[in-house]
Protein backbone atom coordinates (compact mmCIF):
# COMPACT_ATOMS: atom_id res chain seq x y z
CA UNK A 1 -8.12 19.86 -10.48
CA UNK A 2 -10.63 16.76 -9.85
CA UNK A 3 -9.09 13.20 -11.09
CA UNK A 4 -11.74 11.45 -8.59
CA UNK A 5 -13.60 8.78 -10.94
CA UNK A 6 -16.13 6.46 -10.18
CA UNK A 7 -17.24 3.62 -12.69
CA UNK A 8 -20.54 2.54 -10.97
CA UNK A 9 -21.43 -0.46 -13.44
CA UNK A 10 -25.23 -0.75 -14.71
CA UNK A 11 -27.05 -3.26 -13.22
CA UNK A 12 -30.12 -2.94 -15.43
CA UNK A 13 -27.64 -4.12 -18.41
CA UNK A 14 -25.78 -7.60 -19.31
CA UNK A 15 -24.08 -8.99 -17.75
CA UNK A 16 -25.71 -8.32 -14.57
CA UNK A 17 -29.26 -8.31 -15.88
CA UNK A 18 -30.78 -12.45 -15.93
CA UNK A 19 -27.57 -13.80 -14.07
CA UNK A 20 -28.27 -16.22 -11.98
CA UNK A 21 -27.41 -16.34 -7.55
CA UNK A 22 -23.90 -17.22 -6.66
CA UNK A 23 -23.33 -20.83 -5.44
CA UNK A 24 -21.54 -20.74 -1.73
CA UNK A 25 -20.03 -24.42 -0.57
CA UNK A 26 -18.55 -24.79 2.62
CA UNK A 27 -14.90 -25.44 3.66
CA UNK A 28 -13.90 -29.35 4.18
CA UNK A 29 -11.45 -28.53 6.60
CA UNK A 30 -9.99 -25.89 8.53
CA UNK A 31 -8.13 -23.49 5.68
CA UNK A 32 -8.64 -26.11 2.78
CA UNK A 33 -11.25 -24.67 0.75
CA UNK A 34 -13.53 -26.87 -1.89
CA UNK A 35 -12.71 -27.82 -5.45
CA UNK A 36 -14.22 -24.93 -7.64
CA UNK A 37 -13.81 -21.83 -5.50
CA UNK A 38 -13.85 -18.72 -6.81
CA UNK A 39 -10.13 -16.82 -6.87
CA UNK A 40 -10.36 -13.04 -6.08
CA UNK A 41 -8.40 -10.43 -8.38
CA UNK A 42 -7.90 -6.62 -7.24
CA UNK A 43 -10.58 -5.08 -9.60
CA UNK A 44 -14.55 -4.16 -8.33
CA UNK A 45 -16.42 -7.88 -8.11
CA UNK A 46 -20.02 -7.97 -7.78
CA UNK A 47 -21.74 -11.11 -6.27
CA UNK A 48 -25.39 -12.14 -6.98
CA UNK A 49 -26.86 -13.00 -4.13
CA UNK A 50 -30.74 -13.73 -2.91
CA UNK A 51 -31.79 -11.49 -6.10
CA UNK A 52 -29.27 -8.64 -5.18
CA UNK A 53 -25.71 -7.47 -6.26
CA UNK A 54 -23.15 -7.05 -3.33
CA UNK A 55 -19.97 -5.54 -3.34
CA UNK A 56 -17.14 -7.46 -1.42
CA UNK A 57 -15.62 -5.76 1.86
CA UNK A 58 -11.87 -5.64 2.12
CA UNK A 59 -11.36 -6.72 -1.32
CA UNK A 60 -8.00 -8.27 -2.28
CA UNK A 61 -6.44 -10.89 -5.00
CA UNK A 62 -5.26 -14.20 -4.17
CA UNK A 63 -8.96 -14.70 -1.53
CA UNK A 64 -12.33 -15.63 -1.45
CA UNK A 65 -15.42 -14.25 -1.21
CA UNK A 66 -17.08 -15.50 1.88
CA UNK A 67 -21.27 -15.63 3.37
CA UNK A 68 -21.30 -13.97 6.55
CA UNK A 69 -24.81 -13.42 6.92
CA UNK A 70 -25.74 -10.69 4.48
CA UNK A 71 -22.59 -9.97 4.28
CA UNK A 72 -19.76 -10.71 1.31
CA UNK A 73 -15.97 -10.51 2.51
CA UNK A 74 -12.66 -11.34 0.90
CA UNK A 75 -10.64 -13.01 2.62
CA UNK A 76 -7.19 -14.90 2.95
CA UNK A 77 -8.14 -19.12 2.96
CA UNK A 78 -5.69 -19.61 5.86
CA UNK A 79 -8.23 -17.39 8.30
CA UNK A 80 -11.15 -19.72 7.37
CA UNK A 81 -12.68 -22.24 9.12
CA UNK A 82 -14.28 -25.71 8.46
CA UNK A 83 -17.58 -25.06 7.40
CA UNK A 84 -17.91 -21.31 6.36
CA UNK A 85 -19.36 -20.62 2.70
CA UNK A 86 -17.08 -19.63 -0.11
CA UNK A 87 -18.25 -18.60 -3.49
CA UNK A 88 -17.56 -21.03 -6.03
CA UNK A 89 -17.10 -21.03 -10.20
CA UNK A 90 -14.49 -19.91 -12.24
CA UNK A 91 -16.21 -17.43 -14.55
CA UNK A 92 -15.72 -13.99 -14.09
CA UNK A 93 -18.44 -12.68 -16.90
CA UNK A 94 -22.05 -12.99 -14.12
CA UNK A 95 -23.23 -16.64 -15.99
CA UNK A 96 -22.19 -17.83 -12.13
CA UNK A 97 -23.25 -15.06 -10.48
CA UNK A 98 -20.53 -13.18 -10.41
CA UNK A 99 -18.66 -10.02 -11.96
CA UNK A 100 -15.27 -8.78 -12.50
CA UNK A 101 -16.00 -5.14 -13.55
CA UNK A 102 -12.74 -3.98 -14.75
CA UNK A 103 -14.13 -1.42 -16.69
CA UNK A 104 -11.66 1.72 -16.10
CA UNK A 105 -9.21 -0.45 -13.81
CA UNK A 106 -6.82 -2.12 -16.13
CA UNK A 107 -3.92 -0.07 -16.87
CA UNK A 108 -2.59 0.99 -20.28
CA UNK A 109 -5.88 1.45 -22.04
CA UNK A 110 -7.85 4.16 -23.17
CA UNK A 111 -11.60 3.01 -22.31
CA UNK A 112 -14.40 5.65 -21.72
CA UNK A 113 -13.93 5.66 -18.02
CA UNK A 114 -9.94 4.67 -17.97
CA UNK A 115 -7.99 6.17 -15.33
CA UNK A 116 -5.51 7.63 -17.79
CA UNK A 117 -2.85 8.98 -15.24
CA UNK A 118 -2.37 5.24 -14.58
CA UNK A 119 -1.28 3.93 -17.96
CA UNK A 120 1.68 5.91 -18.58
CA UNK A 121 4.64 2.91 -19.49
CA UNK A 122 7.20 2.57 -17.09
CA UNK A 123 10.46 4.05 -18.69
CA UNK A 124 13.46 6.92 -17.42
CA UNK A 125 13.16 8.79 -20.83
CA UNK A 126 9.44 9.00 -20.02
CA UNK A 127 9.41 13.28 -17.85
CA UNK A 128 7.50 12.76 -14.88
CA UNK A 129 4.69 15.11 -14.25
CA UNK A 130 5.38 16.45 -10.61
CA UNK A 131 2.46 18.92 -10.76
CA UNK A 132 -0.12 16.17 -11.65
CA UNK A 133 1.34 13.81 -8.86
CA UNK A 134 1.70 16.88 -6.23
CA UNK A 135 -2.32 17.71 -7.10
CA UNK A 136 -3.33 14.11 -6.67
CA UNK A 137 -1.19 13.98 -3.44
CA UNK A 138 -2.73 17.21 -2.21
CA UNK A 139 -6.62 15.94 -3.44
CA UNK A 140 -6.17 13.18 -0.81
CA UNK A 141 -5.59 15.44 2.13
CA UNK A 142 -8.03 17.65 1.42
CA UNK A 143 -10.68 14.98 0.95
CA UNK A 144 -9.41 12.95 3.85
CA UNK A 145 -8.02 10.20 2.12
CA UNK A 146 -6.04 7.09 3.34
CA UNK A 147 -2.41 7.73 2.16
CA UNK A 148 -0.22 4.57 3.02
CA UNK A 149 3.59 4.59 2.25
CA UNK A 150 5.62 1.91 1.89
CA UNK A 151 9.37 2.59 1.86
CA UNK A 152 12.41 0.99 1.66
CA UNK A 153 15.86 2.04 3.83
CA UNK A 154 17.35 3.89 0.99
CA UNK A 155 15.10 7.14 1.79
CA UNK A 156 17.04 6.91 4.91
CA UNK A 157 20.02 6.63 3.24
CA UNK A 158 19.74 9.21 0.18
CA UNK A 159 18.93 12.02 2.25
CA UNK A 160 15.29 11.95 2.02
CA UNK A 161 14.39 11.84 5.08
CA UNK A 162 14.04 15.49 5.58
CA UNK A 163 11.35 15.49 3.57
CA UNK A 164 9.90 12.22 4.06
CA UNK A 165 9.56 13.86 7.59
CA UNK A 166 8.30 17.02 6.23
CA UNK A 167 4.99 15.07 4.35
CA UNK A 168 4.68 13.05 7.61
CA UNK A 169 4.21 16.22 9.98
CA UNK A 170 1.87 18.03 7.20
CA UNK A 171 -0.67 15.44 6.69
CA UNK A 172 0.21 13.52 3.56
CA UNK A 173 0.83 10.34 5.43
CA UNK A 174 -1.87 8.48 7.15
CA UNK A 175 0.23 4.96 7.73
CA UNK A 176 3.84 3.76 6.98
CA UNK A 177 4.42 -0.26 5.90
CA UNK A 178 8.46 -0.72 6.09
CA UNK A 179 10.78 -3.07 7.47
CA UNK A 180 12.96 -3.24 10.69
CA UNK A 181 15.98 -1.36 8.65
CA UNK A 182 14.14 1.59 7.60
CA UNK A 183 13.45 2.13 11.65
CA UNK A 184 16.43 0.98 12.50
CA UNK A 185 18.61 3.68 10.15
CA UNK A 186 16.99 6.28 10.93
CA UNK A 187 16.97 6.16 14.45
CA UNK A 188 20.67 6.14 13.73
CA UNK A 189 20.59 8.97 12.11
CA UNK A 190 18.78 10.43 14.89
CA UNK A 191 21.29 9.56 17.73
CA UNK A 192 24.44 9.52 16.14
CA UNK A 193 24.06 11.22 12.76
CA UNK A 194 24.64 8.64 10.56
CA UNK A 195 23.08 5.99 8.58
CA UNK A 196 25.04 2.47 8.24
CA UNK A 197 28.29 4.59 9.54
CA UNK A 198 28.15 6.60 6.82
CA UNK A 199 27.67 10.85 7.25
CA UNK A 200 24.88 12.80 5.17
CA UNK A 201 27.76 13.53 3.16
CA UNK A 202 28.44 9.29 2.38
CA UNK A 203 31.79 8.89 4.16
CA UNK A 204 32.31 6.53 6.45
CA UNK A 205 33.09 7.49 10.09
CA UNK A 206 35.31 5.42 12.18
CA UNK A 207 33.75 2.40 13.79
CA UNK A 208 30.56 3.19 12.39
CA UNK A 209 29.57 -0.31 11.48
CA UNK A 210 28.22 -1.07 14.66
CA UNK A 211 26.37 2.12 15.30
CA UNK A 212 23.20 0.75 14.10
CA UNK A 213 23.48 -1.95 16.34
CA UNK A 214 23.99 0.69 19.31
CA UNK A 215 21.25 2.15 18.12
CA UNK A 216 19.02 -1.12 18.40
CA UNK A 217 20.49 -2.03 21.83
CA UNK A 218 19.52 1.54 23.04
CA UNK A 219 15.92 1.12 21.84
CA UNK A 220 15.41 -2.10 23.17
CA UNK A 221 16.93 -0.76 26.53
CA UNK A 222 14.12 1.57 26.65
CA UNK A 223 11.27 -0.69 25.50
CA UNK A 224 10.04 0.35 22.66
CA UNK A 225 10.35 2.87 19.96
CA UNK A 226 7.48 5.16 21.23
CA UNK A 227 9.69 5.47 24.94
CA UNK A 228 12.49 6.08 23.31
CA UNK A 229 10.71 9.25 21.56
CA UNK A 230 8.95 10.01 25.16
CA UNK A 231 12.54 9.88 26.88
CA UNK A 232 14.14 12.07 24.15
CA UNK A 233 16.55 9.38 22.72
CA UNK A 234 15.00 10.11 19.54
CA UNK A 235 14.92 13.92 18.64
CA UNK A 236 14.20 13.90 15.13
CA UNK A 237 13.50 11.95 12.17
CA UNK A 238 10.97 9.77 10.92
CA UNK A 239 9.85 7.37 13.31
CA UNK A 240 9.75 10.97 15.69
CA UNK A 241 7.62 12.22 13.25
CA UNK A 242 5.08 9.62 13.16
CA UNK A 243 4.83 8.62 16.76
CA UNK A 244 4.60 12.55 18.02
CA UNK A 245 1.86 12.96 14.98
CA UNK A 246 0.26 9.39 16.35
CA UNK A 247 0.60 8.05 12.59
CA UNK A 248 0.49 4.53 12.25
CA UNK A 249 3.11 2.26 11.20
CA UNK A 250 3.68 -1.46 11.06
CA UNK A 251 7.57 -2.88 10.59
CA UNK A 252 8.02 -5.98 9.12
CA UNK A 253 11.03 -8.39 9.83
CA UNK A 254 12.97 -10.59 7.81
CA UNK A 255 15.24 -13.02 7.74
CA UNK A 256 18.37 -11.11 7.66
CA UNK A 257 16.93 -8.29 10.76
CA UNK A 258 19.45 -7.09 13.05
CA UNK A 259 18.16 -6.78 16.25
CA UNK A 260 15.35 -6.12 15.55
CA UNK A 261 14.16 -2.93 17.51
CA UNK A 262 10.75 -3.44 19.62
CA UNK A 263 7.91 -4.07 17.96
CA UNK A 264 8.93 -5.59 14.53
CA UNK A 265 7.19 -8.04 13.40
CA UNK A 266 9.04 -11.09 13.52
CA UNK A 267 6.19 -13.79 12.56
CA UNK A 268 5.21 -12.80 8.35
CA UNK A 269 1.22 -13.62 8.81
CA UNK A 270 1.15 -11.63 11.41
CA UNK A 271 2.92 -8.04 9.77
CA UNK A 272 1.00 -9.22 6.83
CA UNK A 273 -2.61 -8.95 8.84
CA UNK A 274 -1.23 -5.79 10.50
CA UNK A 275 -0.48 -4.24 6.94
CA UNK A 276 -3.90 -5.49 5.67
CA UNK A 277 -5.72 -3.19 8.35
CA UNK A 278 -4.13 -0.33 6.67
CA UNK A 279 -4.54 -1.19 2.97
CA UNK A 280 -8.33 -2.21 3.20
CA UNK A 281 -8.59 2.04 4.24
CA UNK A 282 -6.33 2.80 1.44
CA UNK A 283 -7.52 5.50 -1.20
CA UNK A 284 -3.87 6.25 -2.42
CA UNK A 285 -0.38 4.16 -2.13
CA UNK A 286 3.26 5.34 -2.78
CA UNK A 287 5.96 3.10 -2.54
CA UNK A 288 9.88 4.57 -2.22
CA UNK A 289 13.15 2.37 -3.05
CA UNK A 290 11.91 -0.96 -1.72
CA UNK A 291 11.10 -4.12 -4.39
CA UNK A 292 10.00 -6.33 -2.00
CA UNK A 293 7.70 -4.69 0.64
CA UNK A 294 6.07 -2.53 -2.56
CA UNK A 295 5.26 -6.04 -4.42
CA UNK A 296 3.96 -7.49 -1.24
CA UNK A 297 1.76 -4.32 -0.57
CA UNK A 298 0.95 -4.28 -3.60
CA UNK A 299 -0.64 -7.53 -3.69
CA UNK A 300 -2.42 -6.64 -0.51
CA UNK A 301 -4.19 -3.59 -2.35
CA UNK A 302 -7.03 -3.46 -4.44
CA UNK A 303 -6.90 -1.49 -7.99
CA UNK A 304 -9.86 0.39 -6.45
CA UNK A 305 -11.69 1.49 -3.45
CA UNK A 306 -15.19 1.89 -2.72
CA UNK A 307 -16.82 5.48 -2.28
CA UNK A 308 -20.40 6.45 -2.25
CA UNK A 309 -20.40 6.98 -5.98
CA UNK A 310 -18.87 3.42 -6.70
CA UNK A 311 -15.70 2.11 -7.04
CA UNK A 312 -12.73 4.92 -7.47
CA UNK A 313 -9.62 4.14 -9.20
CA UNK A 314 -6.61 4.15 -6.59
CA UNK A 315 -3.92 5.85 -6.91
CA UNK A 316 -0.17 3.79 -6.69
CA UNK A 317 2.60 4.80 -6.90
CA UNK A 318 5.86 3.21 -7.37
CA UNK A 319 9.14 4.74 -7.30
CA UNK A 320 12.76 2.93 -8.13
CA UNK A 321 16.13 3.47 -9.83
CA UNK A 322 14.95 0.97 -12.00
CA UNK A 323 12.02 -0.28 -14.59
CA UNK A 324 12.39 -3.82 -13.09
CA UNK A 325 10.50 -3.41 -9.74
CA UNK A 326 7.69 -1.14 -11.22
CA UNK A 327 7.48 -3.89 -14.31
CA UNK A 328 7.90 -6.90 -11.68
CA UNK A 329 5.04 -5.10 -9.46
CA UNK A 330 3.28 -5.04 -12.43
CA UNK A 331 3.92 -8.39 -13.50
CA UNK A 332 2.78 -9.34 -10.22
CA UNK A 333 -1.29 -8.07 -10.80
CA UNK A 334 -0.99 -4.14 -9.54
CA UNK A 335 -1.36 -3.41 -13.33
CA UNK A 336 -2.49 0.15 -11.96
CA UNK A 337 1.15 1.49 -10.83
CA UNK A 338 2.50 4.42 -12.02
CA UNK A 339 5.84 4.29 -12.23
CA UNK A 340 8.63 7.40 -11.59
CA UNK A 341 12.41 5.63 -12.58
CA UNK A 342 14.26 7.65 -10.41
CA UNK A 343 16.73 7.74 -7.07
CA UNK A 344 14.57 8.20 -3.90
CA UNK A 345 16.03 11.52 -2.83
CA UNK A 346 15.09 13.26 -5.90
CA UNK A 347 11.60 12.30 -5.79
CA UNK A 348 10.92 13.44 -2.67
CA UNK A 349 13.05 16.66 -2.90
CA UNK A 350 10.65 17.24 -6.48
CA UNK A 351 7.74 15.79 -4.91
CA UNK A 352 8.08 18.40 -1.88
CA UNK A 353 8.66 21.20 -4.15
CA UNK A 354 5.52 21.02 -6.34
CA UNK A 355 3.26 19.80 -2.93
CA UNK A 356 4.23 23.01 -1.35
CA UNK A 357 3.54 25.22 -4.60
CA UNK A 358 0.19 22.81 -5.09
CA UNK A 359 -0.44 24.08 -0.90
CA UNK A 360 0.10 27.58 -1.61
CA UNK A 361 -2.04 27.70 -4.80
CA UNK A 362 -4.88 25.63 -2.69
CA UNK A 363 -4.90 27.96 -0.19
């Protein structure tokens, strides 16, 4: 089963054919850009330039496009310095030079080149189709895609984990964007059994408040979460699944962190540029029980990424107990979510299921 789409736009037709070069003006100060800029969205943008169309690198809403050479980036105004070129106008229809081609990117319609998996309404009466998702989950592997999760500490909590760890160690994960207490519980789990005190079971154990806590101070008495793996404080679970598979993963702090454990990052620009690294390489994204990071994220991903054939519709995921943080994503621009209304645990539990049949089928 092939859902891999391109929408390479014609640039022999309007409105690419007679539009004019882009304008560039440079930046009055460092990270204050000039009246008139042009504001990025996530969909495929095409810039005119010295008789040519260009495709942006690292594309991204909420940024500009800037002139580096021959080269067109997006990127955030706060990296930019006094003097650099930015693309200016408002219009988005090539009468400036530029192009929003959105053609087969905005969810919920039913276009010639729509990605229709995408514009399913978010609703819990709505069946989820397990085999579709396990096949597109399964494409990505085999084509050696860019699979980034972004998950939230109730995986840890609902028993998930297992198999959380299970797509980790079998290839389906290629980077991990969470937060200090997704780290933090299940390295919990992995010393003392338990997650927030509580068993697999959800009772309470005596005194097991503070076992996260002794879970952080052990952690940070070792250095850092990879020693702890290499000294065998950590014998299982996720974080031991992605350091001893050398997957990637970037933790972002908060306000309310405990600890945190080594390596969080404490300073927001800075977890945000980490994540970025991993969602410019992003040909898929599936985000588990966690409103905040997945709307972040989300805002950091594109509703596309490039491939030889042109731009390719990527695939997001969202997954909550609730319609509010796939509709509040959505609200938010990643109009290409799909969203699954259910409990974390049973997701994955499903989701394993049908990726193993889809594996044994593909074989």
């Amino acid at each position: 089963m092939s859902t891999r789409t391109s929408t390479l736009p014609d640039f022999d037709r309007p409105p690419f054919a007679g539009a004019p070069d882009a304008r560039f003006a440079p930046l009055p100060a460092d990270g204050v850009l000039p009246e008139g800029f042009f504001s990025t969205s996530n969909l495929p943008t095409y810039v005119h330039v010295d008789g040519r169309w260009h495709a942006p690198t690292r594309p991204r809403m909420d940024c500009v496009l800037v002139k580096r050479g021959d080269a067109i980036e997006t990127i955030e105004p706060r990296r930019l310095r006094r003097g650099e070129l930015v693309a200016m106008g408002e219009a988005e229809d090539g009468t400036e030079g530029i192009v929003v081609h959105g053609a087969g990117f905005l969810g919920g319609g039913h276009g010639a080149n729509e990605f229709r998996f995408m514009s399913t309404e978010v609703s819990r009466e709505r069946p989820v189709n397990y085999e579709e998702l396990a096949a597109r989950v399964g494409e990505e592997k085999r084509r050696g895609g860019y699979l980034v999760w972004v998950v939230g500490p109730a995986l840890v909590h609902s028993r998930a984990r297992a198999d959380f760890e299970w797509f980790i160690r079998n290839g389906y994960v290629q980077a991990v964007l969470a937060g200090n207490a997704v780290a933090v519980h299940d390295i919990e789990a992995a010393i003392f059994g338990t997650t927030l005190g509580m068993t697999s079971a959800g009772q309470p154990t005596e005194g097991g408040h503070g076992l996260h806590m002794r879970a952080i101070n052990r952690v940070r008495a070792e250095g850092s979460i990879e020693r702890g793996v290499a000294s065998g404080l950590i014998r299982s679970g996720i974080m031991h699944a992605l350091v001893t598979n050398r997957i990637p993963f970037v933790l972002a702090g908060s306000i309310r962190d405990d600890g945190p454990l080594p390596g969080v990052y404490s300073d927001t620009l800075a977890a945000q540029d980490a994540m970025r690294e991993h969602t410019v390489k992003a040909t898929g994204a599936i985000f588990v029980a966690t409103a905040l990071h997945a709307i972040a994220v989300g805002n950091m991903l594109p509703a596309f990424y490039l491939a030889d054939e042109g731009p390719v519709p990527l695939m997001t995921i969202c997954v909550d107990q609730t319609e509010f943080v796939v509709n509040k994503l959505k609200d938010r621009g990643t109009h290409q979510a799909y969203g699954v209304v259910t409990n974390a645990q049973d997701f994955m539990h499903v989701l394993r299921f049908y990726t193993e049949r889809w594996e044994r089928g593909a074989a």
